[in-house]
C-alpha atoms as a PDB file:
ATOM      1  CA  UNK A   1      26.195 -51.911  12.333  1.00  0.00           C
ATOM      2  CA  UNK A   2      24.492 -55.227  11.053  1.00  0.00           C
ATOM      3  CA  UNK A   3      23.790 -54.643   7.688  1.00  0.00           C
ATOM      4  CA  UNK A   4      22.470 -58.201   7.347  1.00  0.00           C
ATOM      5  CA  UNK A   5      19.227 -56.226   8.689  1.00  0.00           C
ATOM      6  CA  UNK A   6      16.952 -53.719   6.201  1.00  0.00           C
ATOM      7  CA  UNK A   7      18.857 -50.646   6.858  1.00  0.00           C
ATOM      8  CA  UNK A   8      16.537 -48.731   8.695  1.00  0.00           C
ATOM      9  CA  UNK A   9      16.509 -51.624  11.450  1.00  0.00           C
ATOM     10  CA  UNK A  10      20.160 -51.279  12.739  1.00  0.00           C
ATOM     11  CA  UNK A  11      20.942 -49.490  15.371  1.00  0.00           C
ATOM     12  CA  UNK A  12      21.604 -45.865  15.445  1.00  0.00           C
ATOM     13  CA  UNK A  13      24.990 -45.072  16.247  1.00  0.00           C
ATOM     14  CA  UNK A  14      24.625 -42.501  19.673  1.00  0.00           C
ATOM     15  CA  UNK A  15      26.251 -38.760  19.372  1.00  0.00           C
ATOM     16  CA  UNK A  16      28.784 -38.015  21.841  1.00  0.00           C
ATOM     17  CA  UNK A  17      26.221 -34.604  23.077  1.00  0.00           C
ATOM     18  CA  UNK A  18      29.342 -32.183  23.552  1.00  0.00           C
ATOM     19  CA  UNK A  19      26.687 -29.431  21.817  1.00  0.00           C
ATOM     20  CA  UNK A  20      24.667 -27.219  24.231  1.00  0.00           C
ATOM     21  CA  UNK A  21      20.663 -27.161  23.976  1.00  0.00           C
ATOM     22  CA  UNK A  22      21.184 -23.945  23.343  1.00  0.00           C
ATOM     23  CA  UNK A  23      23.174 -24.448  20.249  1.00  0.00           C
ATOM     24  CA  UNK A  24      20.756 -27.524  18.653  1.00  0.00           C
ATOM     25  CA  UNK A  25      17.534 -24.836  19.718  1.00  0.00           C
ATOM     26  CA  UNK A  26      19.596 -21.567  17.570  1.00  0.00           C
ATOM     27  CA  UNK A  27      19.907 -23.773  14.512  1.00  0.00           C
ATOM     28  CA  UNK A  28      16.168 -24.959  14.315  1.00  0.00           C
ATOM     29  CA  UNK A  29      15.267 -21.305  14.884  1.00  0.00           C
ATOM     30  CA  UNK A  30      17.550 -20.163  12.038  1.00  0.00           C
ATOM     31  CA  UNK A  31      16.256 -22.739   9.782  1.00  0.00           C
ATOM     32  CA  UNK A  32      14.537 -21.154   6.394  1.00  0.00           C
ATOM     33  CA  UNK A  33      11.285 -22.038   5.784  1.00  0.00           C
ATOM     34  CA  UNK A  34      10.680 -24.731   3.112  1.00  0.00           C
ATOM     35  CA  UNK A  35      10.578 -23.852  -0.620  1.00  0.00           C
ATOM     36  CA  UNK A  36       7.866 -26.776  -1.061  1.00  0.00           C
ATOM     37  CA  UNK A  37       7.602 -26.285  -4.897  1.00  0.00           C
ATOM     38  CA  UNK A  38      11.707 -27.488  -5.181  1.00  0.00           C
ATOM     39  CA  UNK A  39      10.346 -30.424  -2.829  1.00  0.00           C
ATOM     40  CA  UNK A  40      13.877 -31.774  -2.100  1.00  0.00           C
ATOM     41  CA  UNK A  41      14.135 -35.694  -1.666  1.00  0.00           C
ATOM     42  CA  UNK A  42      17.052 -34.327   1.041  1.00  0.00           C
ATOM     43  CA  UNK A  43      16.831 -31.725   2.661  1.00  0.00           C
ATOM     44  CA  UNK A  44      19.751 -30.843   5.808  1.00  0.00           C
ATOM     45  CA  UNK A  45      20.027 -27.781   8.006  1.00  0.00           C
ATOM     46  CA  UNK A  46      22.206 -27.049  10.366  1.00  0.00           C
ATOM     47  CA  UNK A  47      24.086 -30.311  11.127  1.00  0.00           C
ATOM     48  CA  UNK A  48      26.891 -30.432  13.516  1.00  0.00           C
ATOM     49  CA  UNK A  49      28.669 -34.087  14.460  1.00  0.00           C
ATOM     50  CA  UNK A  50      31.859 -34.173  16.898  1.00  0.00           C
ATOM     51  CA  UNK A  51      33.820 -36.980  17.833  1.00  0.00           C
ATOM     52  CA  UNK A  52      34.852 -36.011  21.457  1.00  0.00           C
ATOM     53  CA  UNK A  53      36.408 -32.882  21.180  1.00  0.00           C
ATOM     54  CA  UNK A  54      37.122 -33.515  17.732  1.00  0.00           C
ATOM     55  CA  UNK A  55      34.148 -31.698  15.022  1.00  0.00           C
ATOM     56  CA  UNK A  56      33.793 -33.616  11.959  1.00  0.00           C
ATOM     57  CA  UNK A  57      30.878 -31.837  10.462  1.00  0.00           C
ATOM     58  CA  UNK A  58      30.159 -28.184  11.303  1.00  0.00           C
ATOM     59  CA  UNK A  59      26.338 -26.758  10.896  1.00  0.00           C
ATOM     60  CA  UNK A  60      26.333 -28.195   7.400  1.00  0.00           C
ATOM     61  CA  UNK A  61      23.503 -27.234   5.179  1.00  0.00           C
ATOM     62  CA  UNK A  62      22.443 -29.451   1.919  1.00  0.00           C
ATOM     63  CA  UNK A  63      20.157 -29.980  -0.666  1.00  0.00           C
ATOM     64  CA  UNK A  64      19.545 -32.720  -2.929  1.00  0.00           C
ATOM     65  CA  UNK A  65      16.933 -32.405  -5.538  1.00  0.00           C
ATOM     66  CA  UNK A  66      14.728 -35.559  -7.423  1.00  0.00           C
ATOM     67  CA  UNK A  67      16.647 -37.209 -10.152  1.00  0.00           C
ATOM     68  CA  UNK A  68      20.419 -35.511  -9.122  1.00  0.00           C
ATOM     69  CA  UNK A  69      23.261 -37.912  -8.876  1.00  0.00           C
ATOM     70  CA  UNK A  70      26.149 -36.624  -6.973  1.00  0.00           C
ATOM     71  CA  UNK A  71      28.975 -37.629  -5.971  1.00  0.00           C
ATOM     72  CA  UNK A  72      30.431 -36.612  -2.494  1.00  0.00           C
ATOM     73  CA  UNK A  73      34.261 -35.622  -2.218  1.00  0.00           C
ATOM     74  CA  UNK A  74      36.548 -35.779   0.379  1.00  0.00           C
ATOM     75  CA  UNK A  75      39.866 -36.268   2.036  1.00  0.00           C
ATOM     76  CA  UNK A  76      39.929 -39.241   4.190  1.00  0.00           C
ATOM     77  CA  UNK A  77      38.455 -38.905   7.417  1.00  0.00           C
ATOM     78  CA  UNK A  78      36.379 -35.702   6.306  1.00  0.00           C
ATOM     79  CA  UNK A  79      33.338 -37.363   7.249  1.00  0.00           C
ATOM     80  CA  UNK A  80      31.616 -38.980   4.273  1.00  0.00           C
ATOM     81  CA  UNK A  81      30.893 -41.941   5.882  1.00  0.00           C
ATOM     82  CA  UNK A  82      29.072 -39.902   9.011  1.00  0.00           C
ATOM     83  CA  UNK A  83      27.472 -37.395   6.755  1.00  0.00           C
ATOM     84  CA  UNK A  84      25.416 -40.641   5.089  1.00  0.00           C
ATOM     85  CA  UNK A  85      24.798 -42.353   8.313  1.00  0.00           C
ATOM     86  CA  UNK A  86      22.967 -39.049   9.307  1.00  0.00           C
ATOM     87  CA  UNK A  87      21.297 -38.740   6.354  1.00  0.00           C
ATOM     88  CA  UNK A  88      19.595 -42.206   7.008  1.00  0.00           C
ATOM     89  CA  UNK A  89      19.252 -41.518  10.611  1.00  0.00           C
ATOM     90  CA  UNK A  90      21.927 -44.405  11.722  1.00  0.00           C
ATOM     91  CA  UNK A  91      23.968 -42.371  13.078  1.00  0.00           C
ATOM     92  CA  UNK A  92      22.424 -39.598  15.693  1.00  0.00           C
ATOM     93  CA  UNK A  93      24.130 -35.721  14.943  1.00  0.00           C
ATOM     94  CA  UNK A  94      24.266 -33.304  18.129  1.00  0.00           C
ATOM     95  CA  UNK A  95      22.909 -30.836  16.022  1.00  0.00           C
ATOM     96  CA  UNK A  96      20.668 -29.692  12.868  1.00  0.00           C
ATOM     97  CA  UNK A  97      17.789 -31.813  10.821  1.00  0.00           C
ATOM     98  CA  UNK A  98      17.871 -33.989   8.180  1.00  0.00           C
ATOM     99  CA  UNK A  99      14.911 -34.827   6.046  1.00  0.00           C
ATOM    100  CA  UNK A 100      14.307 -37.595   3.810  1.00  0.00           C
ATOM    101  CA  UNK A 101      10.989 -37.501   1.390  1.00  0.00           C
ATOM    102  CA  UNK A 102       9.575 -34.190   3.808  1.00  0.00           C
ATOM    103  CA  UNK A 103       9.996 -36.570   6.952  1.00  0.00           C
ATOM    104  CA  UNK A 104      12.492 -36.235   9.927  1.00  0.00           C
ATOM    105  CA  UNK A 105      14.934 -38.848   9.167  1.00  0.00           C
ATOM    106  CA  UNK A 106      14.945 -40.241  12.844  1.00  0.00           C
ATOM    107  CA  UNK A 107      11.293 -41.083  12.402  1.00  0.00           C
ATOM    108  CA  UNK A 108      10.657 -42.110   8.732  1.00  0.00           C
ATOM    109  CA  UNK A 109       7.538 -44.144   8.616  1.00  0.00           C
ATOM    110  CA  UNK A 110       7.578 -47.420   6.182  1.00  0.00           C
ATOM    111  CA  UNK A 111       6.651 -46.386   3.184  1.00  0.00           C
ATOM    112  CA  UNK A 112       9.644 -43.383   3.274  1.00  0.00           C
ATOM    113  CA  UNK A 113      12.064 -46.037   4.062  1.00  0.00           C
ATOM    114  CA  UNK A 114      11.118 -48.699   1.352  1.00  0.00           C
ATOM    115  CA  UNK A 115      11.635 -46.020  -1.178  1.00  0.00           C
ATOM    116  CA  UNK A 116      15.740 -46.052  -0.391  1.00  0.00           C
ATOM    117  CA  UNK A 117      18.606 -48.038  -1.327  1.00  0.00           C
ATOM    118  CA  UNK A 118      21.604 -48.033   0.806  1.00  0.00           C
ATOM    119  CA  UNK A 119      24.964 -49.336   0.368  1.00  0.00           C
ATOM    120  CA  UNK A 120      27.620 -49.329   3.080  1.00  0.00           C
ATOM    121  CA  UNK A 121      31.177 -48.960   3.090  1.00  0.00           C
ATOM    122  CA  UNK A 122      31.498 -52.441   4.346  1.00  0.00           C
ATOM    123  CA  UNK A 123      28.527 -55.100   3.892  1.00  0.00           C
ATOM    124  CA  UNK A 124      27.750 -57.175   6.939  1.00  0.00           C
ATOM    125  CA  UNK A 125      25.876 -60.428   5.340  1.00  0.00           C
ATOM    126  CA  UNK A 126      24.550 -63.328   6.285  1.00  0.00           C
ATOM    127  CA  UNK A 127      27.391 -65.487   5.521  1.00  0.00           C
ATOM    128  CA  UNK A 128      25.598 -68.907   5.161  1.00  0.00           C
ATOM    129  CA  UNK A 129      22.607 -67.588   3.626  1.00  0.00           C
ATOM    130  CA  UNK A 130      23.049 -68.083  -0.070  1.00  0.00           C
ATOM    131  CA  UNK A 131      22.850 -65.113  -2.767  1.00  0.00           C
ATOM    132  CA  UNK A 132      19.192 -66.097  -3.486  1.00  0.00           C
ATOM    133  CA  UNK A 133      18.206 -67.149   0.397  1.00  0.00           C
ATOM    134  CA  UNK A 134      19.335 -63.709   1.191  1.00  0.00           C
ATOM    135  CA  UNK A 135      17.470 -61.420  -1.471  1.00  0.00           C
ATOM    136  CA  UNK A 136      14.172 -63.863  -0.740  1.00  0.00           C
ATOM    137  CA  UNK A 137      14.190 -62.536   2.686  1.00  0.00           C
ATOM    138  CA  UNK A 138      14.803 -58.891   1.821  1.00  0.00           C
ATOM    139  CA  UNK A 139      12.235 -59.099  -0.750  1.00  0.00           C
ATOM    140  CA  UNK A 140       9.830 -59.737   2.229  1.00  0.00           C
ATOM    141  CA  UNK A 141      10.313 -56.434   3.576  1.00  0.00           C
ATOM    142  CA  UNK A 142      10.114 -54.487   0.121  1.00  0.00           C
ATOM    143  CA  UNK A 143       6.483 -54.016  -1.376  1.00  0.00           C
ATOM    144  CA  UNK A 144       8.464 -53.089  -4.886  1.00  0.00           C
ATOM    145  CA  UNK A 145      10.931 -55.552  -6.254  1.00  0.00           C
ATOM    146  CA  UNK A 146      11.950 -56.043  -9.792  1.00  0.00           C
ATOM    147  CA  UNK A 147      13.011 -59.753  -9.866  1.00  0.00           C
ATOM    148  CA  UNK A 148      13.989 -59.620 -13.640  1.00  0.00           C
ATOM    149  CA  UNK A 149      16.505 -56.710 -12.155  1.00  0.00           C
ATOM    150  CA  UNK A 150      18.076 -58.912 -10.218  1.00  0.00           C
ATOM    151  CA  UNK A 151      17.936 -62.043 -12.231  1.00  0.00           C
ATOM    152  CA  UNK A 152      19.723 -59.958 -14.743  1.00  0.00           C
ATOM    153  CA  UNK A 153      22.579 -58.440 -12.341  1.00  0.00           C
ATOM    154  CA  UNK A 154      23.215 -61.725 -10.920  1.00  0.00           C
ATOM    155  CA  UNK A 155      23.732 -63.044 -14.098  1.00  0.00           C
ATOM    156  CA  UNK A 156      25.616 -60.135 -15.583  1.00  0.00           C
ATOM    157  CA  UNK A 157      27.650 -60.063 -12.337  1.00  0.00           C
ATOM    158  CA  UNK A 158      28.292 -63.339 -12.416  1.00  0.00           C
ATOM    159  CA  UNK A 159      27.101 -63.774  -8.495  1.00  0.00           C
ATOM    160  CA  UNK A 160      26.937 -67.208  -7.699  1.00  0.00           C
ATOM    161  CA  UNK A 161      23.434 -67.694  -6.129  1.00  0.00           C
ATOM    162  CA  UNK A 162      24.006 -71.258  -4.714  1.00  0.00           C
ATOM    163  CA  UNK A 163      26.952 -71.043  -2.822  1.00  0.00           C
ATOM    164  CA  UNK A 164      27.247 -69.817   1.137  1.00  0.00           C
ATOM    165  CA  UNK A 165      28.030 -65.704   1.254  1.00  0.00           C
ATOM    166  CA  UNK A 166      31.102 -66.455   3.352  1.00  0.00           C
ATOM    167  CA  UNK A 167      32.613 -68.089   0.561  1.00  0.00           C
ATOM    168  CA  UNK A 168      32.159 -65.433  -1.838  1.00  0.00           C
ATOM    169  CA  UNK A 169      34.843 -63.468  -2.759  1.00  0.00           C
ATOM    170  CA  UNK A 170      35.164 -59.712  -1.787  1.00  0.00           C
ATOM    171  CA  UNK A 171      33.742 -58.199  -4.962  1.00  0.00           C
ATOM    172  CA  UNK A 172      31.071 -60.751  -5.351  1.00  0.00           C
ATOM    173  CA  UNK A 173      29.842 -59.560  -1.771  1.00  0.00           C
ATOM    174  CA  UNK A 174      30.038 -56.320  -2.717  1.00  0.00           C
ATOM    175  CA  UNK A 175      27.705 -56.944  -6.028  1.00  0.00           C
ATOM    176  CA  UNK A 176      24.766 -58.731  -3.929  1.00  0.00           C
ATOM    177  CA  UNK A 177      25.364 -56.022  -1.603  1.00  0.00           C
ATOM    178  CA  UNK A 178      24.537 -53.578  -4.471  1.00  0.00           C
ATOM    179  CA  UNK A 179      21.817 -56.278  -6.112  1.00  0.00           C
ATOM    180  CA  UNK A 180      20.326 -55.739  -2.850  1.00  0.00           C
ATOM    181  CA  UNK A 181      19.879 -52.032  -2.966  1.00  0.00           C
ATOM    182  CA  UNK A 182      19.085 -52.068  -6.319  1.00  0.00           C
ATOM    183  CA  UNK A 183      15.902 -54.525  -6.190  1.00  0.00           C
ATOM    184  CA  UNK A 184      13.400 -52.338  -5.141  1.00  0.00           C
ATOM    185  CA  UNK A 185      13.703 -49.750  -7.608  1.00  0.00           C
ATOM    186  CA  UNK A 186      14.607 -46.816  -4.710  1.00  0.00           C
ATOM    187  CA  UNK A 187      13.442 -43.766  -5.256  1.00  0.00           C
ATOM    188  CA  UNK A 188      16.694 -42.541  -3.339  1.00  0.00           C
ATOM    189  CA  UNK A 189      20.280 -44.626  -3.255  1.00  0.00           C
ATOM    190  CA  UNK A 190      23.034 -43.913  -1.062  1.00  0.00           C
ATOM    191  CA  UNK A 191      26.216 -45.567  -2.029  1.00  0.00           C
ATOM    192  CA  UNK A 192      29.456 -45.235   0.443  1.00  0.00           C
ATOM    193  CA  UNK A 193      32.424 -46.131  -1.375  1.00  0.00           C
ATOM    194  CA  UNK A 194      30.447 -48.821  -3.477  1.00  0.00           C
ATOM    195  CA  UNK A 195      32.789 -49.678  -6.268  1.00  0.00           C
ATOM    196  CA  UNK A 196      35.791 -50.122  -4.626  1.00  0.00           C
ATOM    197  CA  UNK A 197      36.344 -53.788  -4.350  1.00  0.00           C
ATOM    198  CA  UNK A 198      34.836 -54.142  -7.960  1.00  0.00           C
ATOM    199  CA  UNK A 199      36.904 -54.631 -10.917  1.00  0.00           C
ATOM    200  CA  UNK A 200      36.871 -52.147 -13.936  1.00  0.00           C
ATOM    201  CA  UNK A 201      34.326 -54.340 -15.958  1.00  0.00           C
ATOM    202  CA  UNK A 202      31.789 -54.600 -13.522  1.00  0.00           C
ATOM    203  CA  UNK A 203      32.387 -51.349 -11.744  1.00  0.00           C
ATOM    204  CA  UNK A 204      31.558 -49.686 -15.622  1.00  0.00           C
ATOM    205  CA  UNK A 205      28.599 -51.735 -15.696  1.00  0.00           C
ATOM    206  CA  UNK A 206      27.284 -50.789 -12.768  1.00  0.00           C
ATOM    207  CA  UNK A 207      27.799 -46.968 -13.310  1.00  0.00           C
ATOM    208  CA  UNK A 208      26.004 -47.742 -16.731  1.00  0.00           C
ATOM    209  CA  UNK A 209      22.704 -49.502 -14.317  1.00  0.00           C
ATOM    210  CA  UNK A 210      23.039 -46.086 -12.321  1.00  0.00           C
ATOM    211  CA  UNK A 211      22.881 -43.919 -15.399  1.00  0.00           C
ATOM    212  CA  UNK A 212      19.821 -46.220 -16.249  1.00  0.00           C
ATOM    213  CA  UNK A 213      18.537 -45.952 -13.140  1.00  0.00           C
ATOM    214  CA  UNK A 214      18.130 -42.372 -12.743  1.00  0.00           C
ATOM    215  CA  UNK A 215      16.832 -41.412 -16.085  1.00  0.00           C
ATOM    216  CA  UNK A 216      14.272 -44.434 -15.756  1.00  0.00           C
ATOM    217  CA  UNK A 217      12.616 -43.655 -12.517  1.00  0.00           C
ATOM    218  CA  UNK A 218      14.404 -40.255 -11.554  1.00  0.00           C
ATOM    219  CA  UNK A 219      16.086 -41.300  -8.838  1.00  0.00           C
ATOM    220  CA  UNK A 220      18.292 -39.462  -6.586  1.00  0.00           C
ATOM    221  CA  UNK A 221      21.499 -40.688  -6.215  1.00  0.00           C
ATOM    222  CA  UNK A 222      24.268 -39.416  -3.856  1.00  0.00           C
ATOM    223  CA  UNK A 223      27.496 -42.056  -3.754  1.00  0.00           C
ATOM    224  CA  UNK A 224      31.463 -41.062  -2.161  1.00  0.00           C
ATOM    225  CA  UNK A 225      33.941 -42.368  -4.184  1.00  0.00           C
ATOM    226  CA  UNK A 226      37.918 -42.431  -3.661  1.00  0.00           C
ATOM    227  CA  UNK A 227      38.084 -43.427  -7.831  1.00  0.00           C
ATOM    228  CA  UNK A 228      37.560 -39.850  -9.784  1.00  0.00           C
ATOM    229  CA  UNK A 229      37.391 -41.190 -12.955  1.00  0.00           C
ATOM    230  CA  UNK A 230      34.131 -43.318 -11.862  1.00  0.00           C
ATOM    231  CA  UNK A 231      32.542 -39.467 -11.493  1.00  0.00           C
ATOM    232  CA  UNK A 232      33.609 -38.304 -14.127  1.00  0.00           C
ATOM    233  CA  UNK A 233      31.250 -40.635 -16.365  1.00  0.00           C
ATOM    234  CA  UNK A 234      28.164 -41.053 -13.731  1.00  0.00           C
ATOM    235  CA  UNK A 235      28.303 -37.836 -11.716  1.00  0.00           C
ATOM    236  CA  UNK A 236      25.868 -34.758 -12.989  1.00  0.00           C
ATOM    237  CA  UNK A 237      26.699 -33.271  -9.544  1.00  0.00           C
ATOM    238  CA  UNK A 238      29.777 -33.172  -7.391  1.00  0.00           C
ATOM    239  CA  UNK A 239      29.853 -31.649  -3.409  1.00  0.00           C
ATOM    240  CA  UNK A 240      32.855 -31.265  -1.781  1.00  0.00           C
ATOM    241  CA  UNK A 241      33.274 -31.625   1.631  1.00  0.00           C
ATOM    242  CA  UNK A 242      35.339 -29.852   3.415  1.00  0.00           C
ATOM    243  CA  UNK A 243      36.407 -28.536   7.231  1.00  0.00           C
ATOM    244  CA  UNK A 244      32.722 -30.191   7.794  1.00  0.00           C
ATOM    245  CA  UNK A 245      30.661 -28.074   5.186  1.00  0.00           C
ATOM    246  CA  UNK A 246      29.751 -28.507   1.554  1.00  0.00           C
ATOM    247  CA  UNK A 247      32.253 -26.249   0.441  1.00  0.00           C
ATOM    248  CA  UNK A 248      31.052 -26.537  -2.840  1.00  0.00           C
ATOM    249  CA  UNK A 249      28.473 -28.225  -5.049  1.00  0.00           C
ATOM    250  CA  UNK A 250      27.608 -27.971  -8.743  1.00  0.00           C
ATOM    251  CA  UNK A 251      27.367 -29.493 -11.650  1.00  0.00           C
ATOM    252  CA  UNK A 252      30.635 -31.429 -12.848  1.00  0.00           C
ATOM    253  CA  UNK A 253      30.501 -30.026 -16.799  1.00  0.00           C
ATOM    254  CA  UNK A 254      30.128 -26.465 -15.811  1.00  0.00           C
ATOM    255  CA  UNK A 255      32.859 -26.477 -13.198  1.00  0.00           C
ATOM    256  CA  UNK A 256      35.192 -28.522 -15.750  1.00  0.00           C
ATOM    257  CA  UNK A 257      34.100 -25.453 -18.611  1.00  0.00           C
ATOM    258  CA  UNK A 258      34.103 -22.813 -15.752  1.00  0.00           C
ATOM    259  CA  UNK A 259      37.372 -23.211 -13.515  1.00  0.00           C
ATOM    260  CA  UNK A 260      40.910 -22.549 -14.410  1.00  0.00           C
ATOM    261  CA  UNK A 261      44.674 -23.351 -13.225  1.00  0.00           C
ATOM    262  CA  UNK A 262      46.280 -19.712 -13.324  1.00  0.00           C
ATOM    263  CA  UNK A 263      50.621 -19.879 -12.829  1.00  0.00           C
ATOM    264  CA  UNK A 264      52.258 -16.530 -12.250  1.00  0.00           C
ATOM    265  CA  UNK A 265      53.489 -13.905 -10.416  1.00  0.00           C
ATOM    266  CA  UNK A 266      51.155 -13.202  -7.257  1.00  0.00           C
ATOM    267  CA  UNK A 267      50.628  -9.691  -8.752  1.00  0.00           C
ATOM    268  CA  UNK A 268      50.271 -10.891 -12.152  1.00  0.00           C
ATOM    269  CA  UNK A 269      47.405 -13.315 -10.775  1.00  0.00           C
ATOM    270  CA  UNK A 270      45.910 -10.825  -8.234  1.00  0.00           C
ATOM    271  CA  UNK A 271      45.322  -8.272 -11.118  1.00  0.00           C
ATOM    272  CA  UNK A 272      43.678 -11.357 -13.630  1.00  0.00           C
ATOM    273  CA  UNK A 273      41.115 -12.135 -10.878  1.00  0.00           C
ATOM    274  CA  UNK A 274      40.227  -8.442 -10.749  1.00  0.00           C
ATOM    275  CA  UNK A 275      39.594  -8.411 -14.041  1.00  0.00           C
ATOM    276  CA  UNK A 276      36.612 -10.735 -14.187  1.00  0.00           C
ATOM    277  CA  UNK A 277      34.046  -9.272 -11.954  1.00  0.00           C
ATOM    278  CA  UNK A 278      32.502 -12.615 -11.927  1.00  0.00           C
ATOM    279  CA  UNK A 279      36.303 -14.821 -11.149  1.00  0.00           C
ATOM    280  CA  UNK A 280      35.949 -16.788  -7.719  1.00  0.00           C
ATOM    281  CA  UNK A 281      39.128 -17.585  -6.055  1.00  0.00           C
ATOM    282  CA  UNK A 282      38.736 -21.395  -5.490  1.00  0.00           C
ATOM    283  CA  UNK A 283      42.559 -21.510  -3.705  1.00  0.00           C
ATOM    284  CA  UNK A 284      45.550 -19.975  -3.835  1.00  0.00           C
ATOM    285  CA  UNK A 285      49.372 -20.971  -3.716  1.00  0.00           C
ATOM    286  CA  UNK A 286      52.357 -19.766  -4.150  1.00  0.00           C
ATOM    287  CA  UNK A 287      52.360 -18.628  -7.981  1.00  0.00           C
ATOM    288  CA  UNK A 288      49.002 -21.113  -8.483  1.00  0.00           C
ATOM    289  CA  UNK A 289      45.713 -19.892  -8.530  1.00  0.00           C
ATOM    290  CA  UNK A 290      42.464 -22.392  -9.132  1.00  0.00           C
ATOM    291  CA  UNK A 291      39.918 -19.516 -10.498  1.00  0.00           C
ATOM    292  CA  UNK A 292      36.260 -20.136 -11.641  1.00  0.00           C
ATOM    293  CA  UNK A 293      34.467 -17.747 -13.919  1.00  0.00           C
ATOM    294  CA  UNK A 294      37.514 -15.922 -14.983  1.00  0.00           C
ATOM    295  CA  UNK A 295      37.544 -14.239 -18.183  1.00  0.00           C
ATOM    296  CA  UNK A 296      40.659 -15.892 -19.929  1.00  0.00           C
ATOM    297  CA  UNK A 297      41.137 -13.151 -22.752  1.00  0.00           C
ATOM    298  CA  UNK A 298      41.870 -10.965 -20.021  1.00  0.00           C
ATOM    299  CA  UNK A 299      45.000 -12.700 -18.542  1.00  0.00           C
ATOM    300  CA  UNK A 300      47.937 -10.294 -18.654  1.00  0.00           C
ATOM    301  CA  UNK A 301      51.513 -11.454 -19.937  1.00  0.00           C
ATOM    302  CA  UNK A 302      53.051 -13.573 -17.853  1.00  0.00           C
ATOM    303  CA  UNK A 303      49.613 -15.240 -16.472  1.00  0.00           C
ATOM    304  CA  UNK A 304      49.373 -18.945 -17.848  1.00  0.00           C
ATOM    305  CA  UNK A 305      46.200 -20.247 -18.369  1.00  0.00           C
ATOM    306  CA  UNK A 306      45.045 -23.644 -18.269  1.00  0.00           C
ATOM    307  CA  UNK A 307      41.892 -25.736 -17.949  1.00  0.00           C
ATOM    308  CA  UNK A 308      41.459 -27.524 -14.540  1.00  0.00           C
ATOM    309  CA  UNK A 309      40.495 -30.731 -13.798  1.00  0.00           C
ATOM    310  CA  UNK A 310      38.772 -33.086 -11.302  1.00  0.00           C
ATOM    311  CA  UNK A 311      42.074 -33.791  -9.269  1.00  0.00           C
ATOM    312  CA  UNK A 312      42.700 -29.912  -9.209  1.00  0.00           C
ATOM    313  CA  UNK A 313      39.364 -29.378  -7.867  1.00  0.00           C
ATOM    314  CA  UNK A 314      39.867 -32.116  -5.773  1.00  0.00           C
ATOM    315  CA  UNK A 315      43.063 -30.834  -4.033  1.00  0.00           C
ATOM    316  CA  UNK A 316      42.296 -26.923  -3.455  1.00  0.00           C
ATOM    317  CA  UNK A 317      38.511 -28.151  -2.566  1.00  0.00           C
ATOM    318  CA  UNK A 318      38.651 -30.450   0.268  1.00  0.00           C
END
């Protein structure tokens, strides 16, 4: 993928079609119709991915609403990275719809596509463009740029605008690559692994320009992240993916408030569960249950109850 391009102008990665006609035809015709008041800014249905004989996402179903930020869990190799390549239509699924902004994703026309901000896993620049040759041609294909935005980033950053790309270090890439999506004030920004090669000033800074960004302009925001403690300051949202679904998504307060570690006898647990006619079973292991929406005064003796946390939901979740 040549990222050195506007996003939308690389080239679509081709689906190996192991799926039937039949199969892509049943999931259109199961598809609900639209609730056009929620207007999503993403809206997915059905999708199914498969390398070879190998299924990496499985008629997933997904919703993200104007102004959400959420961050997207997973083990590696779960298929982060393919379930955002679908969602910008660079990657082609065997299966299911996606829509971006009411529009197929596969055929977005211009004004759809300058309203997102992507960031890849790994940037592919121009490496002996400068920093500011680079955004100069970008801002050629954007109608809305905020140049004090990226004045100030580069600045605050501390990008080095005169010197060749390819002699930039690995973070500083990897803050023009974010300057870059961040220019044109998207209306929705897609972030794969984004702060990884930062270090922990910038990569708080940049969280805090999120933050900023969303409650500015409403943006949605959906970004995978390996760092947990990065979503627990910027996330509103989290969605877990797992066995190629979102096993789970919701906001990251109530499931912190809502969920609990349970350690006992498998008896002792079974009959706490049953007491909360509300209590989800999240997982279950040997003498370790993650429960959400258990009533905790009604643990019997023996049951210990604890609050969970992100790396508990993390593990029994994906």
């Amino acid at each position: 993928m040549n990222l050195s391009l506007p996003w939308w102008r690389t080239p679509r990665r081709a689906a190996d079609r192991t799926l039937s006609l039949h199969a892509q035809t049943a999931a259109a015709a199961e598809e609900p119709a639209d609730d056009m008041a929620a207007a999503p800014t993403v809206r997915v249905h059905g999708l199914s991915l498969a390398y070879g004989r190998t299924p990496v996402l499985q008629n997933l179903d997904w919703r993200l609403q104007p102004g959400q930020v959420v961050g997207l869990l997973g083990r590696n190799g779960a298929g982060k990275t393919s379930l955002l390549e679908c969602l910008l239509g660079l990657r082609d699924a065997q299966a299911g719809e996606v829509q971006l902004f009411g529009q197929s994703s596969m055929t977005l026309d211009d004004s759809a596509r300058a309203r997102i901000g992507y960031v890849p896993q790994q940037s592919d620049l121009f490496e002996d463009l400068t920093a500011s040759q680079l955004l100069a041609y970008f801002r050629s294909f954007y109608p809305r740029w905020n140049t004090g935005k990226v004045d100030s980033l580069l600045s605050r950053w501390e990008v080095p605008t005169g010197t060749p790309i390819g002699r930039l270090s690995g973070g500083q890439q990897q803050r023009l690559s974010i300057i870059r999506a961040l220019a044109h004030d998207p209306d929705l920004l897609v972030l794969d692994e984004p702060v990884a090669s930062l270090d922990p000033l910038v990569r708080r800074d940049f969280l805090r320009e999120l933050v900023g960004q969303v409650l500015d302009r409403g943006t949605t925001v959906v970004f995978s992240t390996h760092i947990l403690s990065d979503l627990e300051r910027v996330a509103f949202n989290v969605a877990f993916l797992q066995t190629g679904r979102i096993a789970l998504q919701a906001p990251l307060d109530a499931l912190l408030e809502e969920v609990v570690l349970a350690t006992g006898s498998e008896s002792a647990l079974a009959a706490f569960a049953a007491a909360s006619a509300s209590a989800q079973v999240l997982s279950r292991q040997a003498g370790h249950w993650l429960l959400r929406g258990a009533d905790r005064s009604a643990a019997p003796a023996g049951v210990l109850v604890q609050p969970a946390g992100l790396e508990d939901l993390f593990e029994a979740l994906t």
